[in-house]
Protein backbone atom coordinates (compact mmCIF):
# COMPACT_ATOMS: atom_id res chain seq x y z
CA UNK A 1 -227.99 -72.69 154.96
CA UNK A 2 -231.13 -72.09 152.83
CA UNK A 3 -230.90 -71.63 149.09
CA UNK A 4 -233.15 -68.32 149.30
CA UNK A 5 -230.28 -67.14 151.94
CA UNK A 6 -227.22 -68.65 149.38
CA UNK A 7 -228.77 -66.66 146.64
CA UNK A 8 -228.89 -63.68 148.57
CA UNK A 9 -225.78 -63.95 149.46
CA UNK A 10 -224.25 -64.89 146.71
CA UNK A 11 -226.01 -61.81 144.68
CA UNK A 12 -224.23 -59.41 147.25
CA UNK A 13 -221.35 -60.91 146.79
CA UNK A 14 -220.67 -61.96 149.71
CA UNK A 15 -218.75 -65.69 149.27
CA UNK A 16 -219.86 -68.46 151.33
CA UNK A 17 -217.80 -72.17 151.50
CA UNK A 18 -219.80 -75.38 152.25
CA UNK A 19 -217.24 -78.02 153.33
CA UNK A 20 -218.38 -81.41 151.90
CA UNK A 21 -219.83 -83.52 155.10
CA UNK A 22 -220.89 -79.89 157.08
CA UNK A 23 -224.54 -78.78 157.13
CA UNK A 24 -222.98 -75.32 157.99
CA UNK A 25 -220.74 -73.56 155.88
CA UNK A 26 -217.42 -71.99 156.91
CA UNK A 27 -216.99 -68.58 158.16
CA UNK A 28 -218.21 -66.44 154.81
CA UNK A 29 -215.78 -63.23 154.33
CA UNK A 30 -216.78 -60.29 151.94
CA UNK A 31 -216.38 -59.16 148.66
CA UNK A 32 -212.18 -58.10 147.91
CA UNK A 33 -214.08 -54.09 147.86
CA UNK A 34 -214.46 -54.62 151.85
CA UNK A 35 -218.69 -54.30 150.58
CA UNK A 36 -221.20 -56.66 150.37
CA UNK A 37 -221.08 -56.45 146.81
CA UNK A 38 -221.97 -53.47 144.78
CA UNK A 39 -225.97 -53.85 144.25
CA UNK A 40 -228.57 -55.19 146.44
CA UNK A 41 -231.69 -53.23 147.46
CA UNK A 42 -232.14 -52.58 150.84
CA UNK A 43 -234.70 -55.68 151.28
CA UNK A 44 -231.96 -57.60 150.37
CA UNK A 45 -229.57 -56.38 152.47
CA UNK A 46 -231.53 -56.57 155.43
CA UNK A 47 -232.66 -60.41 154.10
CA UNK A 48 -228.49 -60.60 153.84
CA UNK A 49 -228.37 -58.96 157.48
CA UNK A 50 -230.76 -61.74 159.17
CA UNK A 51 -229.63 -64.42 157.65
CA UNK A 52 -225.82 -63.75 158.41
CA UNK A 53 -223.46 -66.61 160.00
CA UNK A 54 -220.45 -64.64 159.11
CA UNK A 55 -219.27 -64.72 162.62
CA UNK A 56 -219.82 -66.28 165.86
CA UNK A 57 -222.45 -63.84 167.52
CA UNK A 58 -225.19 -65.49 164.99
CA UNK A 59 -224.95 -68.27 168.11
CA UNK A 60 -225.79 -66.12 170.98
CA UNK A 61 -228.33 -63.17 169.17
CA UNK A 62 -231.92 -63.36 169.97
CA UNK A 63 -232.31 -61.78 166.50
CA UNK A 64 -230.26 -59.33 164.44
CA UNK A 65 -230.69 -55.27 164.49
CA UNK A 66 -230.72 -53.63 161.01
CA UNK A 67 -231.51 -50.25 161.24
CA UNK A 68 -234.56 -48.10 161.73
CA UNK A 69 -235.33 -44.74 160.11
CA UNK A 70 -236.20 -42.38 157.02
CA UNK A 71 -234.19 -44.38 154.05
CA UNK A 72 -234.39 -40.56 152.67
CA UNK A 73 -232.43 -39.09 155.57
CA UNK A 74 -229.43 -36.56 155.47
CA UNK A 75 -228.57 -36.99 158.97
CA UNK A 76 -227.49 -40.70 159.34
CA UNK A 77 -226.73 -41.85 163.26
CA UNK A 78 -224.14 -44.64 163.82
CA UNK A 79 -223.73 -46.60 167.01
CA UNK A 80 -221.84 -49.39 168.88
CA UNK A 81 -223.93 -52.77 169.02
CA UNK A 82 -226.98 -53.99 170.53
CA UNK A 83 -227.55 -54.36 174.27
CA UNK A 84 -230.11 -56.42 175.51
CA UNK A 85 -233.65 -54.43 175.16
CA UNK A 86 -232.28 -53.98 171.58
CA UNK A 87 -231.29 -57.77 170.75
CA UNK A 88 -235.18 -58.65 172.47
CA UNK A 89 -236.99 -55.75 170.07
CA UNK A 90 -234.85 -55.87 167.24
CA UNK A 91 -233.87 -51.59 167.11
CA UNK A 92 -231.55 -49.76 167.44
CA UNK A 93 -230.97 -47.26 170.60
CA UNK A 94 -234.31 -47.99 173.06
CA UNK A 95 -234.25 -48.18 176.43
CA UNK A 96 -232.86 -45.46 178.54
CA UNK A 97 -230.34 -44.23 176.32
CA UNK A 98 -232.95 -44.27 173.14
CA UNK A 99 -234.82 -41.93 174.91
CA UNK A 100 -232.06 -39.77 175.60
CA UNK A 101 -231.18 -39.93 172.07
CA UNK A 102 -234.58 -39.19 171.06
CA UNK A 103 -234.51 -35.94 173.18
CA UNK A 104 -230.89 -34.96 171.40
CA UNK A 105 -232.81 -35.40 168.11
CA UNK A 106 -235.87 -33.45 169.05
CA UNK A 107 -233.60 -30.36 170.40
CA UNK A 108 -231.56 -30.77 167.08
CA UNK A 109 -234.62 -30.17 165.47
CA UNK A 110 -235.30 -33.56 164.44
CA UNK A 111 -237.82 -37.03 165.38
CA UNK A 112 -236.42 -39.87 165.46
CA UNK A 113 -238.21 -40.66 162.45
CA UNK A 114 -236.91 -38.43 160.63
CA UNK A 115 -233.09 -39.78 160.81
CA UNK A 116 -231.65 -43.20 159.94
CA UNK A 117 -230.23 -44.72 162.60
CA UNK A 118 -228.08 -48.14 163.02
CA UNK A 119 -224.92 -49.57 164.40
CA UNK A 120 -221.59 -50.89 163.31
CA UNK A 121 -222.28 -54.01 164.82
CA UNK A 122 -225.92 -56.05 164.17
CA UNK A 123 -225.62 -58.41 166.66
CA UNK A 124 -225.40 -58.35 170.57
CA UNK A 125 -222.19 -59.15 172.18
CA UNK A 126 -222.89 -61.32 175.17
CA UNK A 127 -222.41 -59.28 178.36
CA UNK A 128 -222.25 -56.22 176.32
CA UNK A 129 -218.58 -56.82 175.91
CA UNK A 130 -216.72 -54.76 172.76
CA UNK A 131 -217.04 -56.39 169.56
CA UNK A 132 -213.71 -58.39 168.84
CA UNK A 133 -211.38 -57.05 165.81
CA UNK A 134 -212.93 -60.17 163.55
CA UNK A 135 -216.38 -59.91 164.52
CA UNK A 136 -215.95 -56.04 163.49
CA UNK A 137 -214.47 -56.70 160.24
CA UNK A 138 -217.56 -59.34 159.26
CA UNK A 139 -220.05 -56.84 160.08
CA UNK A 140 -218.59 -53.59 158.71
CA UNK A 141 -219.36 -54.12 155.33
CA UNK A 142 -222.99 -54.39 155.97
CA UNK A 143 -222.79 -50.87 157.85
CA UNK A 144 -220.82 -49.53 154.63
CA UNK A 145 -223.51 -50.74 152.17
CA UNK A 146 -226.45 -48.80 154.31
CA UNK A 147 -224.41 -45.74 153.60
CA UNK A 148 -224.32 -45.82 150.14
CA UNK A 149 -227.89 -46.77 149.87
CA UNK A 150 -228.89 -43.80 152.22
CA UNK A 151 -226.01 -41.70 151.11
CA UNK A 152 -226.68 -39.02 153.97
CA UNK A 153 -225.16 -35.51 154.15
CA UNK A 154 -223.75 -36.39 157.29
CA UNK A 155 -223.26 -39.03 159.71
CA UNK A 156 -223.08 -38.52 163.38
CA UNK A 157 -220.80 -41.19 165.47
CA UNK A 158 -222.21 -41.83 168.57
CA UNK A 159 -219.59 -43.69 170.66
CA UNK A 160 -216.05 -44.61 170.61
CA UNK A 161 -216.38 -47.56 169.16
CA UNK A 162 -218.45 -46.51 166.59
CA UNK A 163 -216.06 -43.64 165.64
CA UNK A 164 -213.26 -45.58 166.02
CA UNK A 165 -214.48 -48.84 163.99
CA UNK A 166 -216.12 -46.37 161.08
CA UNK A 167 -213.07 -44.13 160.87
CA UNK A 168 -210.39 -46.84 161.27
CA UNK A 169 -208.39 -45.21 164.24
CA UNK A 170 -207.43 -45.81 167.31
CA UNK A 171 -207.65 -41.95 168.30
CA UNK A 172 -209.61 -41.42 171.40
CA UNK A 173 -213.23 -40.24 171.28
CA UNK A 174 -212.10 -37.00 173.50
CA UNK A 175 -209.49 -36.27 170.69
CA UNK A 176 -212.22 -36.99 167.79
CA UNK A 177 -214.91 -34.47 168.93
CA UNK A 178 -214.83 -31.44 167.34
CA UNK A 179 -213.89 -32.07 163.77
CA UNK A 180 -215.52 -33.11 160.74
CA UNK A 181 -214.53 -35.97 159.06
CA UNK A 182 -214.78 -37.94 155.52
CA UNK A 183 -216.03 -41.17 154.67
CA UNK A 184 -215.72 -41.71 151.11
CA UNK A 185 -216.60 -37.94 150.96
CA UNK A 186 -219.15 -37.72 153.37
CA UNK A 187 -218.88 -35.69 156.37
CA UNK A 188 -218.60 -37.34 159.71
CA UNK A 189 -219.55 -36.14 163.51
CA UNK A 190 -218.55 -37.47 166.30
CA UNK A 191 -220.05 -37.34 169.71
CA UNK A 192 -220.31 -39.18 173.14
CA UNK A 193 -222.68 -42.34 173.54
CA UNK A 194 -225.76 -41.76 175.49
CA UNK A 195 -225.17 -44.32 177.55
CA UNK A 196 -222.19 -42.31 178.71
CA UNK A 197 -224.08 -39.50 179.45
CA UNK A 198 -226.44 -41.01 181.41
CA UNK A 199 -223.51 -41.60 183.60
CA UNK A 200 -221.59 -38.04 183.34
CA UNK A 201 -224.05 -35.79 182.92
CA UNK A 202 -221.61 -33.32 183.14
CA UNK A 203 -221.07 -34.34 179.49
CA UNK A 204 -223.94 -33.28 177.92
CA UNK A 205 -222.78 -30.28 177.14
CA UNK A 206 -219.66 -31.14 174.89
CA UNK A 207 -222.40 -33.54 172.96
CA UNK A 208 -225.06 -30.47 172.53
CA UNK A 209 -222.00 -28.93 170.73
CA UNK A 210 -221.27 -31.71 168.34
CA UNK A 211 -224.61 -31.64 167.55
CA UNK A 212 -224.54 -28.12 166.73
CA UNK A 213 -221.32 -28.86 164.64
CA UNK A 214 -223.72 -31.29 162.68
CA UNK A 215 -226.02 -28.98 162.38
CA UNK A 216 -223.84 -26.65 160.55
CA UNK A 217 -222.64 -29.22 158.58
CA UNK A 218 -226.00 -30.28 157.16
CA UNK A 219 -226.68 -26.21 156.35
CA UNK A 220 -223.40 -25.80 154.40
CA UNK A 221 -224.06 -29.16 152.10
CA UNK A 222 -219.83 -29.41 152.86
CA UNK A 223 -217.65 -29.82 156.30
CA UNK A 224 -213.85 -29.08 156.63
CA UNK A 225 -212.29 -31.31 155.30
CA UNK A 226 -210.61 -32.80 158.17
CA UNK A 227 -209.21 -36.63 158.92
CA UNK A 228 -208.99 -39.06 161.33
């Protein structure tokens, strides 16, 4: 590994173990606060972010998806992982269910520029497979830091493994609509994937009304105080 990418690292506090004889170093884990250390910019957490080896997806990536958005935003959305149009661009949510997103947004009352979007996992999993428990656990922290740095006044879940990852449950996605949760005090949405909707259409209704429920959210500064 590069010095530039030890230091960065090393400043986030994120721990990284160079066996003598190895060129690469071991699997890095982070900081004991389950963060990538408590300061760092975002420049250097998106430095951190393309530079990470922390788990095994750093083999198969065509390059790593940070985020894309208003670093001002109240309305933060979280998703799954990269497919395949995102791991060739490098964004989050394009393709056919990006645009449906986008449309969600606009009849919300927002561009897509206006939000901050990104995903619990910033690398592809080959096939589009779920990300495994470890590979989860490496990348979390990264997710975590972006929401202290944006600090929105709410966070919309799009996706079960999104919800499920963020809020650590194993509660199905069905059973998670319709409250608002709290992450470290901020209030959390959840809603169906796009990708889902594309294939039940039928759906799109439930998701208008999460939306709606976000909307509220974001217009009374405070949600209710429910938990996963």
């Amino acid at each position: 590994m590069q010095a530039r990418q030890l230091a960065i690292l090393d400043a986030m506090g994120v721990a990284v173990y160079v066996p003598r004889g190895r060129a690469e170093p071991a699997p890095a884990r982070a900081s004991a606060d389950g963060l990538p250390g408590g300061g760092g910019d975002w420049q250097a957490l998106e430095d951190a972010v393309r530079g990470c080896r922390l788990c095994g997806l750093c083999e198969t990536r065509t390059q790593t998806v940070f985020g894309v958005g208003n670093r001002s935003a109240r309305l933060m959305v979280v998703g799954e992982a990269p497919g395949a149009e995102e791991d060739r661009q490098g964004e989050p949510f394009v393709g056919r269910a990006g645009i449906l997103l986008n449309a969600m947004l606009r009849a919300a009352g927002f561009e897509r520029g206006e939000v901050y979007i990104a995903n619990v996992q910033k690398c592809r999993p080959p096939n589009n497979r779920d990300p495994s428990d470890e590979e989860a656990e490496r990348c979390l922290p990264y997710l975590r830091r972006q929401i202290e740095l944006l600090d929105p006044a709410v966070i919309l879940c799009v996706g079960r493994i999104a919800a499920q990852r963020l809020l650590d449950t194993d509660t199905p996605i069905g059973k998670l609509r319709g409250g608002v949760y709290r992450l470290d005090g901020r209030p959390v949405v959840v809603t169906y994937h796009p990708a889902y909707l594309l294939r039940s259409p039928g759906e799109k209704r439930k998701s208008w009304e999460d939306l709606k429920l976000a909307l509220g959210v974001l217009a009374e500064g405070s949600g209710d105080g429910n938990r996963a």
